[in-house]
Protein backbone atom coordinates (compact mmCIF):
# COMPACT_ATOMS: atom_id res chain seq x y z
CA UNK A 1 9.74 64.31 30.77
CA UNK A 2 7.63 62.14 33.38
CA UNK A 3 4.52 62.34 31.53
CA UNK A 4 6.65 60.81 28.13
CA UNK A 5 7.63 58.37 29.86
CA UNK A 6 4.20 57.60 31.20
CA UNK A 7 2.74 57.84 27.78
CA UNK A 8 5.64 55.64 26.08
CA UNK A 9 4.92 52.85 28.57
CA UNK A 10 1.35 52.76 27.98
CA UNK A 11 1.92 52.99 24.82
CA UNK A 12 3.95 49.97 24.57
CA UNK A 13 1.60 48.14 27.04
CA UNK A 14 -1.57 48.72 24.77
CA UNK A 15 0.76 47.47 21.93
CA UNK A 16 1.37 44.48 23.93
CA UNK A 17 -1.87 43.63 24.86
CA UNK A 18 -3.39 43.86 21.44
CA UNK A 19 -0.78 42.02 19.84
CA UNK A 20 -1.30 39.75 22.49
CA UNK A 21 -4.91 39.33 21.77
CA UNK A 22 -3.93 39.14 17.96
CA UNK A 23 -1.50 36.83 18.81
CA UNK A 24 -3.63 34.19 20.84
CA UNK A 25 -6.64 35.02 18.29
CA UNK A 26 -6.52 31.66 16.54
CA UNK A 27 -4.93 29.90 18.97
CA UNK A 28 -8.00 27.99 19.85
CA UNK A 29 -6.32 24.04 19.81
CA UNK A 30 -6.48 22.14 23.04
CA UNK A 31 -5.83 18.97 22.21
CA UNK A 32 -5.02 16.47 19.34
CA UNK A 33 -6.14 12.25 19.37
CA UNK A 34 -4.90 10.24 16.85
CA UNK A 35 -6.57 6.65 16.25
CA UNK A 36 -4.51 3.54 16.41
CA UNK A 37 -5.47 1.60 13.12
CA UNK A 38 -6.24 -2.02 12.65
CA UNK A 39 -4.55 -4.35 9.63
CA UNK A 40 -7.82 -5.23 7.49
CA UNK A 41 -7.80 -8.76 5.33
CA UNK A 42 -10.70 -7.45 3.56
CA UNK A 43 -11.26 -7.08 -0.40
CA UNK A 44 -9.95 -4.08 -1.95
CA UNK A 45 -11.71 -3.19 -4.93
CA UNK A 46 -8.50 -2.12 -6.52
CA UNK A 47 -8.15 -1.67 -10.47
CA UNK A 48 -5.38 -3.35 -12.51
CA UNK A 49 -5.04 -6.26 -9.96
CA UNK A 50 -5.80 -10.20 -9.16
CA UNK A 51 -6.58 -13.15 -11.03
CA UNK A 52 -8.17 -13.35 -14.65
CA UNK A 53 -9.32 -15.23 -16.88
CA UNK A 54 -8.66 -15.72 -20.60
CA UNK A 55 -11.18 -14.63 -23.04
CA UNK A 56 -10.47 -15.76 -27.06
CA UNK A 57 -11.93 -13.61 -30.04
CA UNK A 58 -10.71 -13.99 -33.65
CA UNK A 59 -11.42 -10.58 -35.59
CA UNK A 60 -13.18 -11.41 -39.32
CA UNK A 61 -15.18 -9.47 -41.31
CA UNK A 62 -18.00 -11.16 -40.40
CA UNK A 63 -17.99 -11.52 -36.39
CA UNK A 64 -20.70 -10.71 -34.49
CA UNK A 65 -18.97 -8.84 -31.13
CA UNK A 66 -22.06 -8.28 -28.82
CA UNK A 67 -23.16 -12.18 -29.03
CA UNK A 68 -18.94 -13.33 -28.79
CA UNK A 69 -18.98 -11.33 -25.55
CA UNK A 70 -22.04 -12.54 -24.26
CA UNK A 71 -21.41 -16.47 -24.82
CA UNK A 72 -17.44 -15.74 -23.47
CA UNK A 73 -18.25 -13.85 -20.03
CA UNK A 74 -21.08 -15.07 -19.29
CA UNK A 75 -19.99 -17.33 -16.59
CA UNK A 76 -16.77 -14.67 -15.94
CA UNK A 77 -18.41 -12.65 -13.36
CA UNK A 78 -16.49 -12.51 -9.89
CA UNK A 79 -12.89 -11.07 -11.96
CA UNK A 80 -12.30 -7.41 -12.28
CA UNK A 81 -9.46 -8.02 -14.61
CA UNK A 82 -9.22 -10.05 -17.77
CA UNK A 83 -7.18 -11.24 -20.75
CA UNK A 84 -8.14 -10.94 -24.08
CA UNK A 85 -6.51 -12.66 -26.60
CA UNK A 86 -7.72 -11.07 -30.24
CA UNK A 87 -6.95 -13.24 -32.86
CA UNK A 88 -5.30 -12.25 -36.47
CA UNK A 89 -4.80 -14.79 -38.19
CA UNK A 90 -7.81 -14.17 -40.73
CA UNK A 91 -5.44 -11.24 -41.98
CA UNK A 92 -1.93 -12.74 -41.94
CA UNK A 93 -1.43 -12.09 -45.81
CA UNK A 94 -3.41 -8.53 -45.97
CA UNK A 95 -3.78 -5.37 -43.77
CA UNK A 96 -7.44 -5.26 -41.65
CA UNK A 97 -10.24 -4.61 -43.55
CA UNK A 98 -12.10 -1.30 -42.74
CA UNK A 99 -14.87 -4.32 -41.30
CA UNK A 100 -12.13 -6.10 -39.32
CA UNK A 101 -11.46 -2.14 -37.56
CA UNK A 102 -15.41 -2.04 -37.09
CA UNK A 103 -15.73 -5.26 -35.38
CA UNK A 104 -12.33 -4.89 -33.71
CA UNK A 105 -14.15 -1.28 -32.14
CA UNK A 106 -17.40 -2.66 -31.85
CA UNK A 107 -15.71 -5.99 -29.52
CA UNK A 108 -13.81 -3.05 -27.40
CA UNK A 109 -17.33 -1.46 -27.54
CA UNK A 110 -19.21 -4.46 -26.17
CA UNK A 111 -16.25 -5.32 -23.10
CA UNK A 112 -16.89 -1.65 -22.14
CA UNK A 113 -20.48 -3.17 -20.50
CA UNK A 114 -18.33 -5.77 -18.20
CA UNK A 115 -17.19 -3.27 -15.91
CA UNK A 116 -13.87 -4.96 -16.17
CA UNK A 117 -10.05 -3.76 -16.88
CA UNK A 118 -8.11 -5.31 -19.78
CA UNK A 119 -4.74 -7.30 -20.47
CA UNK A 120 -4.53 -7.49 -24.23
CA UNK A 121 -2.52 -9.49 -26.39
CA UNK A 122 -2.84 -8.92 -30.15
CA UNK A 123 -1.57 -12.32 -31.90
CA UNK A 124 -2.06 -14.74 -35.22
CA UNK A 125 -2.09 -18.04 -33.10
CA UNK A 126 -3.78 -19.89 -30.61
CA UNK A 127 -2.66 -23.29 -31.51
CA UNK A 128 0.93 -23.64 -30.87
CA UNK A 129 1.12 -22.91 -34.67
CA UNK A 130 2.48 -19.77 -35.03
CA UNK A 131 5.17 -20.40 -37.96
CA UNK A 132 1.86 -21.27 -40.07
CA UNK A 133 -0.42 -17.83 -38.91
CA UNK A 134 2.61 -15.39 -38.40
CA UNK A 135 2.96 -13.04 -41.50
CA UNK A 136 5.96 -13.79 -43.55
CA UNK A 137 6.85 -9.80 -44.02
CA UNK A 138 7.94 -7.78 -40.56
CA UNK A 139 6.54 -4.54 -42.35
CA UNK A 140 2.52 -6.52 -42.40
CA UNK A 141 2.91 -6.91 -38.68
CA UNK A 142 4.19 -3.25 -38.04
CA UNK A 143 0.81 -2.27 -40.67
CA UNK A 144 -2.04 -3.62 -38.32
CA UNK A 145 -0.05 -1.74 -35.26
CA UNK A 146 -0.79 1.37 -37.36
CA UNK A 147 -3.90 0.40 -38.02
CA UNK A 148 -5.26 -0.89 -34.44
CA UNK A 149 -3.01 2.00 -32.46
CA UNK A 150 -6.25 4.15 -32.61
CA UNK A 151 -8.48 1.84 -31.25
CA UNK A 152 -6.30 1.02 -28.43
CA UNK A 153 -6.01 4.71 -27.63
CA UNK A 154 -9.48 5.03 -27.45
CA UNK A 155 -9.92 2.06 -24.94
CA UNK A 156 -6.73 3.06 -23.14
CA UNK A 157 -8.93 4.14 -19.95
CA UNK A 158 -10.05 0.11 -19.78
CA UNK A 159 -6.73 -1.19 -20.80
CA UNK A 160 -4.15 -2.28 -17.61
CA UNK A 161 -1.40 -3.20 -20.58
CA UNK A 162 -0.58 -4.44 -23.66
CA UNK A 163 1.30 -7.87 -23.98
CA UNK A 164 4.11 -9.17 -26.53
CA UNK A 165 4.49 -7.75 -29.87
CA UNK A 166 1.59 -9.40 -31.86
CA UNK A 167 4.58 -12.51 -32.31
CA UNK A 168 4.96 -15.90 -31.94
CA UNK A 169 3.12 -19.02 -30.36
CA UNK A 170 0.10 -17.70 -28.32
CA UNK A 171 1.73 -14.41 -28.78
CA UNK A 172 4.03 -15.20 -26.23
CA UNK A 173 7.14 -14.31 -28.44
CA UNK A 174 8.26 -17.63 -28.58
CA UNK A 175 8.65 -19.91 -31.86
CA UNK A 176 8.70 -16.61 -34.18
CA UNK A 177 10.87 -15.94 -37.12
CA UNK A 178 11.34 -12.21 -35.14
CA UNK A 179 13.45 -12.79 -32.38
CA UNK A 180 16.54 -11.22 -33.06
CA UNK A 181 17.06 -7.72 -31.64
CA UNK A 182 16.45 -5.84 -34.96
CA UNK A 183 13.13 -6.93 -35.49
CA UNK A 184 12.13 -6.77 -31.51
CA UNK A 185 13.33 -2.84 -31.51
CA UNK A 186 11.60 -2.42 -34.96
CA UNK A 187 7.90 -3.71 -33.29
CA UNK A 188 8.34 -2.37 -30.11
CA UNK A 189 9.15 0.93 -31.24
CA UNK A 190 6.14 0.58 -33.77
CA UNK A 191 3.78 -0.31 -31.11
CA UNK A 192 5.47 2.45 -28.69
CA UNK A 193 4.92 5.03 -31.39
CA UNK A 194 1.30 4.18 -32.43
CA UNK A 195 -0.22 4.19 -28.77
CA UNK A 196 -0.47 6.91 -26.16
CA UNK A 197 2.56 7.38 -23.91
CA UNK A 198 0.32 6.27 -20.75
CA UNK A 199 -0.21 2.74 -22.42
CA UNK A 200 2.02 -0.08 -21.03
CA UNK A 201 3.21 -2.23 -23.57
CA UNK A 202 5.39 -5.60 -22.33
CA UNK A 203 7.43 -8.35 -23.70
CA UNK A 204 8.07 -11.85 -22.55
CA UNK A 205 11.27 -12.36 -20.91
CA UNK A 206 13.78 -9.72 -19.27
CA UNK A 207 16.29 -10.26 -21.74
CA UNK A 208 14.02 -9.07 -24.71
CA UNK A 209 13.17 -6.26 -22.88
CA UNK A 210 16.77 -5.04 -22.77
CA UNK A 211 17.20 -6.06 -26.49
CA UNK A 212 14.61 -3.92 -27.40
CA UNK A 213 15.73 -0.60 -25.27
CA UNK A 214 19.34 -1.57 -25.41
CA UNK A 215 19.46 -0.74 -21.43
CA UNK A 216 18.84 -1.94 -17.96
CA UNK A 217 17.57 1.35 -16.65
CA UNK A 218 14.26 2.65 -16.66
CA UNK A 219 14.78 6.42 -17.92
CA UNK A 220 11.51 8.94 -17.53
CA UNK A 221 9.72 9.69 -21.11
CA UNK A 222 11.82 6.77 -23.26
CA UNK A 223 9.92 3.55 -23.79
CA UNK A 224 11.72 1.95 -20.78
CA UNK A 225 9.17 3.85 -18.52
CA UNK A 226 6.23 1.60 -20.46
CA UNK A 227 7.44 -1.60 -21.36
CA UNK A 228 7.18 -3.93 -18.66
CA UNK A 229 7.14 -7.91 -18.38
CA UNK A 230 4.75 -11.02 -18.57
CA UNK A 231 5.82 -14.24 -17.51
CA UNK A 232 3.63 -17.43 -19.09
CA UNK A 233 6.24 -20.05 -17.23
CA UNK A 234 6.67 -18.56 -13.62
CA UNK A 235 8.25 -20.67 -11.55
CA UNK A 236 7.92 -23.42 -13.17
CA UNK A 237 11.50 -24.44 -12.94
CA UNK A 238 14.46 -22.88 -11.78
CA UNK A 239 14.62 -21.01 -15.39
CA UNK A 240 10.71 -20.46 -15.11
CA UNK A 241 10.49 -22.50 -18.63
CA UNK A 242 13.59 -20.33 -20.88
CA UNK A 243 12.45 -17.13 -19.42
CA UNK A 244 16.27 -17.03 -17.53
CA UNK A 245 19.95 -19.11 -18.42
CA UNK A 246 22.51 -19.59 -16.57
CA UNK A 247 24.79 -16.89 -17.25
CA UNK A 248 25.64 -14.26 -14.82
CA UNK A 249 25.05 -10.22 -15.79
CA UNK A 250 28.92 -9.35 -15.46
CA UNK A 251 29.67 -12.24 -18.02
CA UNK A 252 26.70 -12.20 -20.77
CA UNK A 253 26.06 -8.77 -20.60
CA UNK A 254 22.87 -6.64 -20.74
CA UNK A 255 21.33 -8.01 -23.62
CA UNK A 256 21.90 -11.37 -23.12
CA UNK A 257 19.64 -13.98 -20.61
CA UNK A 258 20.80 -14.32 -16.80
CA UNK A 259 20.76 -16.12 -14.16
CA UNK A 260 17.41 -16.58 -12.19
CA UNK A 261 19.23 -14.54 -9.27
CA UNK A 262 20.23 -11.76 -11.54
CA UNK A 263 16.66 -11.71 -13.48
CA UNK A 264 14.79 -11.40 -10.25
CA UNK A 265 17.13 -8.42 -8.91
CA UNK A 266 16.28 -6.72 -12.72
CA UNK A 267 13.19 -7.41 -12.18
CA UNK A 268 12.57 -6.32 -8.42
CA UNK A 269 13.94 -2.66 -9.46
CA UNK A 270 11.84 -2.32 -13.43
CA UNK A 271 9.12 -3.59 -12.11
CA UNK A 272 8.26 -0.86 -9.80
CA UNK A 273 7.92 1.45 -12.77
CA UNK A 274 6.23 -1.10 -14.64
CA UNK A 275 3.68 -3.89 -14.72
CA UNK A 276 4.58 -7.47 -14.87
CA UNK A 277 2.23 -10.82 -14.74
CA UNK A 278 1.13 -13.93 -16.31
CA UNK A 279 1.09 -17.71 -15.01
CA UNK A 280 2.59 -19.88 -12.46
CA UNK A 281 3.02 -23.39 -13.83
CA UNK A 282 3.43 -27.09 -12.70
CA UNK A 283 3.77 -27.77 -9.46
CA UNK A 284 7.28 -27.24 -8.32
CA UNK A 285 9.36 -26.08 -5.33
CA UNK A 286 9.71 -23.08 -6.60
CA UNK A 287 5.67 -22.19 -6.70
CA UNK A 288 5.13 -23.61 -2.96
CA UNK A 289 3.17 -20.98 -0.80
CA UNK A 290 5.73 -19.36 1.13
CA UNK A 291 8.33 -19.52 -1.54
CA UNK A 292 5.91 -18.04 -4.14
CA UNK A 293 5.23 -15.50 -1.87
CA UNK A 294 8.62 -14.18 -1.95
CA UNK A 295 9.33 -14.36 -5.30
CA UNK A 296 5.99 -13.11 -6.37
CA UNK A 297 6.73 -10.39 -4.31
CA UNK A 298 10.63 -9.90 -5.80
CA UNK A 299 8.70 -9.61 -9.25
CA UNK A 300 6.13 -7.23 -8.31
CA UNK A 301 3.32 -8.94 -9.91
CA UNK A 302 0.04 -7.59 -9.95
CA UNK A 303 -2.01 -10.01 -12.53
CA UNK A 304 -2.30 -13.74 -12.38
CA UNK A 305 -4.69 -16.66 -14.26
CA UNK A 306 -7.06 -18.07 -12.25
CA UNK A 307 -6.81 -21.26 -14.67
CA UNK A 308 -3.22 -22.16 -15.22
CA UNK A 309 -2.05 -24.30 -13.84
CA UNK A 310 -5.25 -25.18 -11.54
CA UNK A 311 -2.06 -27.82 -9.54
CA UNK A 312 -0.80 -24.58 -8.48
CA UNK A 313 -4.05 -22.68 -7.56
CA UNK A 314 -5.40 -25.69 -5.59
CA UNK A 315 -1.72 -26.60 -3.50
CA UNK A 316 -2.04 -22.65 -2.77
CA UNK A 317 -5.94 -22.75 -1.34
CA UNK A 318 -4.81 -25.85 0.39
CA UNK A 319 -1.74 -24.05 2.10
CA UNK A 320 -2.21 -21.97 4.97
CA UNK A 321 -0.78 -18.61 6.54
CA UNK A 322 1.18 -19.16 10.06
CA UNK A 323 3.38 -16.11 10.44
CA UNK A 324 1.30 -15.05 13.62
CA UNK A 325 -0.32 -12.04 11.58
CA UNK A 326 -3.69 -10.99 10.90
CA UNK A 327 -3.54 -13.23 7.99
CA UNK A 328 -2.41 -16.10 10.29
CA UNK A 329 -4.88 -19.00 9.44
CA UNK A 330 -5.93 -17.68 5.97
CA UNK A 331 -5.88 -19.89 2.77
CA UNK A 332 -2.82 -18.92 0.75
CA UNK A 333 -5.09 -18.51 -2.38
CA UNK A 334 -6.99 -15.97 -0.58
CA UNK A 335 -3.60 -14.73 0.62
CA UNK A 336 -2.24 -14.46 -2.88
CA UNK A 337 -5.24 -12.78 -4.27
CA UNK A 338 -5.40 -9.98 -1.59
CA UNK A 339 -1.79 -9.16 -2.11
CA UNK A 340 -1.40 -9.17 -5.78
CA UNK A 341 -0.57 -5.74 -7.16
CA UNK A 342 -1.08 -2.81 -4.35
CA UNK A 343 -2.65 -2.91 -0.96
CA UNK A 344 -2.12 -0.13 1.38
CA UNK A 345 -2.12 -0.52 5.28
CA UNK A 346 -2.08 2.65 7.05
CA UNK A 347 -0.48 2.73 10.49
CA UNK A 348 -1.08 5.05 13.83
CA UNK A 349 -0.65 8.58 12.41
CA UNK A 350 0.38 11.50 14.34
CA UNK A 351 -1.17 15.46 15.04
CA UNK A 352 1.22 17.45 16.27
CA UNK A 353 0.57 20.70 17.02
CA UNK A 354 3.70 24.46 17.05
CA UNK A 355 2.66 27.02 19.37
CA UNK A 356 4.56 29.92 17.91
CA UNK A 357 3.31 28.74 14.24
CA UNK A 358 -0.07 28.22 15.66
CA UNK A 359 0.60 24.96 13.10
CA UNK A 360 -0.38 21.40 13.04
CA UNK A 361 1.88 18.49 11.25
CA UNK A 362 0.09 15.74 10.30
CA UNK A 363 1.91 12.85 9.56
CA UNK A 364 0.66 9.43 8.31
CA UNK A 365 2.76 6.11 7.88
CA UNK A 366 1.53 4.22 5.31
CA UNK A 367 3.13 0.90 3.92
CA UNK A 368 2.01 -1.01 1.02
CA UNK A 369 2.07 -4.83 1.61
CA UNK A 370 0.80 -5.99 -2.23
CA UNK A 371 3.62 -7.31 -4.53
CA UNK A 372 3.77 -3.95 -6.56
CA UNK A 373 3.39 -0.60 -6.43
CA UNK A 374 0.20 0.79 -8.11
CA UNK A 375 1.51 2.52 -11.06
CA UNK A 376 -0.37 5.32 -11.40
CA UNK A 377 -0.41 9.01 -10.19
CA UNK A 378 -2.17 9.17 -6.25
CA UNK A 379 -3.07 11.66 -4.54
CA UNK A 380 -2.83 11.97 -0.88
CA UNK A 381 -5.05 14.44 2.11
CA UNK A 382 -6.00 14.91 4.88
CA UNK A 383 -9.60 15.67 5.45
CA UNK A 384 -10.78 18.13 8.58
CA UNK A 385 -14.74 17.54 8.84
CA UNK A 386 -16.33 19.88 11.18
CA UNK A 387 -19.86 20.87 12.17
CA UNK A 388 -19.08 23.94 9.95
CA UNK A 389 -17.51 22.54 7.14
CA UNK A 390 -14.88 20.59 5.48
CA UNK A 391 -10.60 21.32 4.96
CA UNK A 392 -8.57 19.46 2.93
CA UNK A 393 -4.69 19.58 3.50
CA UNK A 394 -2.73 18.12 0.43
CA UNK A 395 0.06 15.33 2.18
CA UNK A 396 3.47 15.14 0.59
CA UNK A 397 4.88 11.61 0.01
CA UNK A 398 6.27 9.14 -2.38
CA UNK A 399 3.55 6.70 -3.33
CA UNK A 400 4.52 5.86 -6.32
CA UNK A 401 7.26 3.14 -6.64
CA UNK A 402 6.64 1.50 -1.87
CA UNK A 403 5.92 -2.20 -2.51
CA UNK A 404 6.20 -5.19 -0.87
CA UNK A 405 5.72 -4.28 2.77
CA UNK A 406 7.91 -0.84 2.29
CA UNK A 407 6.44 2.20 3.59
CA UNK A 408 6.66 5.97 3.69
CA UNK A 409 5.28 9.03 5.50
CA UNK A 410 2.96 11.53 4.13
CA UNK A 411 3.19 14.51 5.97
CA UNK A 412 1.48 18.07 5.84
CA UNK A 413 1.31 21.07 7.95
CA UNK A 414 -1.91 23.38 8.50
CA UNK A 415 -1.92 26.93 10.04
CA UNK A 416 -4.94 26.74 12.51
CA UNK A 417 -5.85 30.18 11.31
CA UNK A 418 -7.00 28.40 8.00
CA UNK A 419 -9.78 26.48 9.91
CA UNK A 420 -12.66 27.73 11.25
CA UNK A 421 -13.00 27.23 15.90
CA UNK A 422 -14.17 24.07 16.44
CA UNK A 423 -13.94 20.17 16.46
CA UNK A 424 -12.86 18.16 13.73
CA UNK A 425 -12.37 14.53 12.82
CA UNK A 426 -9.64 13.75 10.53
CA UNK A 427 -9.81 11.43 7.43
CA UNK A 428 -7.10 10.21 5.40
CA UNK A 429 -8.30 10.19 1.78
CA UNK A 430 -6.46 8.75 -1.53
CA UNK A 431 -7.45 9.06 -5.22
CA UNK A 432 -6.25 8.36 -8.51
CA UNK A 433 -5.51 11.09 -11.29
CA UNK A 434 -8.85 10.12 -12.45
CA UNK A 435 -10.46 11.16 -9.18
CA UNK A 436 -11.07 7.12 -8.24
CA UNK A 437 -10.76 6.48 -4.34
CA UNK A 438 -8.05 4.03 -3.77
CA UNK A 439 -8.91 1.93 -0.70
CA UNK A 440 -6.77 1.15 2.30
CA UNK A 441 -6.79 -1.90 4.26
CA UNK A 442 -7.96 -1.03 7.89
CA UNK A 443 -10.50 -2.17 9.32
CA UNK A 444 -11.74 1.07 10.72
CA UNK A 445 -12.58 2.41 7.07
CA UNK A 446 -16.25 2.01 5.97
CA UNK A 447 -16.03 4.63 3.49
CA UNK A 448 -12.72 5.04 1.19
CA UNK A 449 -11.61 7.79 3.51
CA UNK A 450 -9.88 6.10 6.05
CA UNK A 451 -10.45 8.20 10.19
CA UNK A 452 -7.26 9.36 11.43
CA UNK A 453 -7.66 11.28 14.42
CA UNK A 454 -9.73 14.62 15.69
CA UNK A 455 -8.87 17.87 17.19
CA UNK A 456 -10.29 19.61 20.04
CA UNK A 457 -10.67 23.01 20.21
CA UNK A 458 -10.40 25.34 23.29
């Protein structure tokens, strides 16, 4: 009975000590550093952001596209992001000829070579003349959105968004014979259903935008989750110039224009789903530096021109930062430039490491300090490099909609028996659905992948 005993114990010891020995296997982590981070006021070569310029090209049978593009950007070669305004008006009685599509592809063609991202703004005038350009017949307008959808789709990949509805003065929607809400749902709806779902489309003021979805809520896979805003009179009065009224919500109603108050509350929650931009004009209260910061930043704007109104531009580069930051000192153009659209800042992150789950967390806080969010699909990791190879841990976190100085965590945990013994250093990496790094503003990255910490091993 002894000699059972004697056997059971050493049975159970030997079980012990191997699943000891199994059990401390891969626990080979000593010790985790992570780096403290530094606020960059560097540069990001972000898409889909900063200032523009305008660049004019009337479509004719005739046009030449590779010498237009030449003579127009030629001088335009600091931007990344530009508007193009294509002209119409040669076909305001007739549908595009098959030679007006050519050109029109062959002018998307040519831009392709200028490395830069595109506003576009299909319209008939450029002259403040719009009742004498604009076809007479709704149905001719909704015919060359047929008729041009395909080429936007093709160019969709070097297209930020689409502004106005091919209507009025400039194309700015203004001084049209198509502002009532019929017509605005008609085009918008024809635009929305001849271009691919990913293409933002937007219209002038907030309160078109609600005539032509008939809400105030941005709802997943309708056109409120595309159409966004562009704003040719920002703050350039307390009404930016008609864009808002007077009226509050509760007494005009959704489809009617508010208050500047209410507009920039509608604004602050569509326009982190969608883009919104255009020009600040005259020089106002309203546009001074610190005041345009926080409105710029209610708005979520991620496009400006460079050109209008140069009173504007120059009382910004004259202003200067003093909020004791690392921008403290800084011009407020250069300011305003840096923080238009999205501009990640990540802070300390942490490693922490679960005996019994042999498991590290690794968390990062990351805010974004641009005006808006980026609006499009990113990816976050963490990257373990090691003399004997490279892990990457997918992080889990909202990215999508943070703006304005808001931040979130992205957090992901690791079993250590996934990684090979050894030493790592730890990277934080972002991309794009297209596999594009998306840079973040420290001024320890010298690479897009941003160094987070390292682990020691035993």
């Amino acid at each position: 009975m002894r000699k059972k005993r004697w056997w059971l114990l050493l049975l159970v010891l030997a079980f012990l000590i191997v699943g000891g020995i199994m059990f401390m296997r891969h626990r080979w982590f000593r010790a985790a550093e992570a780096l403290l981070l530094t606020e960059s006021t560097r540069m990001l070569e972000t898409a889909d952001q900063g200032f523009y310029y305008i660049h004019c090209f009337e479509i004719s049978d005739e046009m030449d596209a590779s010498t237009l593009v030449a003579e127009s950007y030629g001088w335009d070669k600091d931007t990344k992001l530009s508007l193009l305004e294509i002209n119409l008006r040669q076909y305001t009685r007739q549908p595009l000829s098959e030679e007006a599509l050519a050109n029109t592809r062959s002018l998307f063609g040519t831009l392709r070579k200028e490395k830069k991202r595109y506003v576009v703004r299909f319209l008939y005038d450029l002259e403040g003349k719009n009742m004498e350009n604009e076809p007479t017949r709704r149905c001719l307008i909704e015919t060359h959105m047929r008729q041009l959808g395909d080429i936007v789709n093709e160019n969709k990949d070097i297209i930020y968004t689409l502004q106005g509805l091919f209507i009025g003065n400039w194309g700015e929607m203004n001084g049209t014979r198509y502002t009532d809400m019929e017509s605005l749902r008609a085009l918008s709806r024809t635009l929305a259903s001849v271009t691919d779902d990913d293409v933002f489309l937007s219209v002038r003021v907030p309160m078109q935008w609600r005539q032509c979805t008939g809400t105030e809520r941005v709802i997943p896979g309708t056109l409120t989750a595309r159409l966004g805003l562009f704003n040719d009179g920002m703050m350039g009065n307390e009404y930016d110039l008609g864009s808002y009224a007077v009226g509050r919500r509760d007494d005009v109603g959704i489809i009617g224009k508010w208050c500047r108050q209410d507009e920039l509350e509608f604004q602050d929650k569509l326009c982190r789903y969608v883009p919104n931009g255009g020009e600040v004009v005259y020089d106002t209260e309203y546009n001074d530096f610190e005041a345009a910061v926080v409105t710029l930043a209610k708005m979520h704007v991620s496009y400006l021109n460079l050109d209008y109104d140069r009173s504007v531009i120059n009382k910004w580069k004259a202003s200067k930062v003093r909020d004791g930051s690392v921008w403290d000192g800084t011009d407020g153009l250069t300011y305003m430039d840096r923080h238009l659209g999205c501009r990640f800042v990540a802070d300390k992150a942490r490693i922490d490491y679960a005996f019994f789950p042999n498991e590290l967390t690794v968390t990062v806080p990351l805010r974004n300090v641009g005006f808006s969010p980026l609006y499009r699909e990113v990816r976050a990791e963490a990257v373990f490099v090691g003399t004997d190879g490279t892990f990457v841990l997918p992080l889990d976190g909202n990215l999508q909609t943070i703006c304005s100085g808001e931040g979130t965590e992205l957090v992901g945990k690791l079993s250590l028996s996934a990684l090979k013994r050894g030493d790592y250093d730890v990277f934080l990496r972002l991309t794009d659905r297209e596999g594009k790094a998306v840079a973040v503003a420290v001024e320890e990255a010298s690479s897009p992948e941003v160094p987070i910490g390292r682990i020691r091993a035993k």
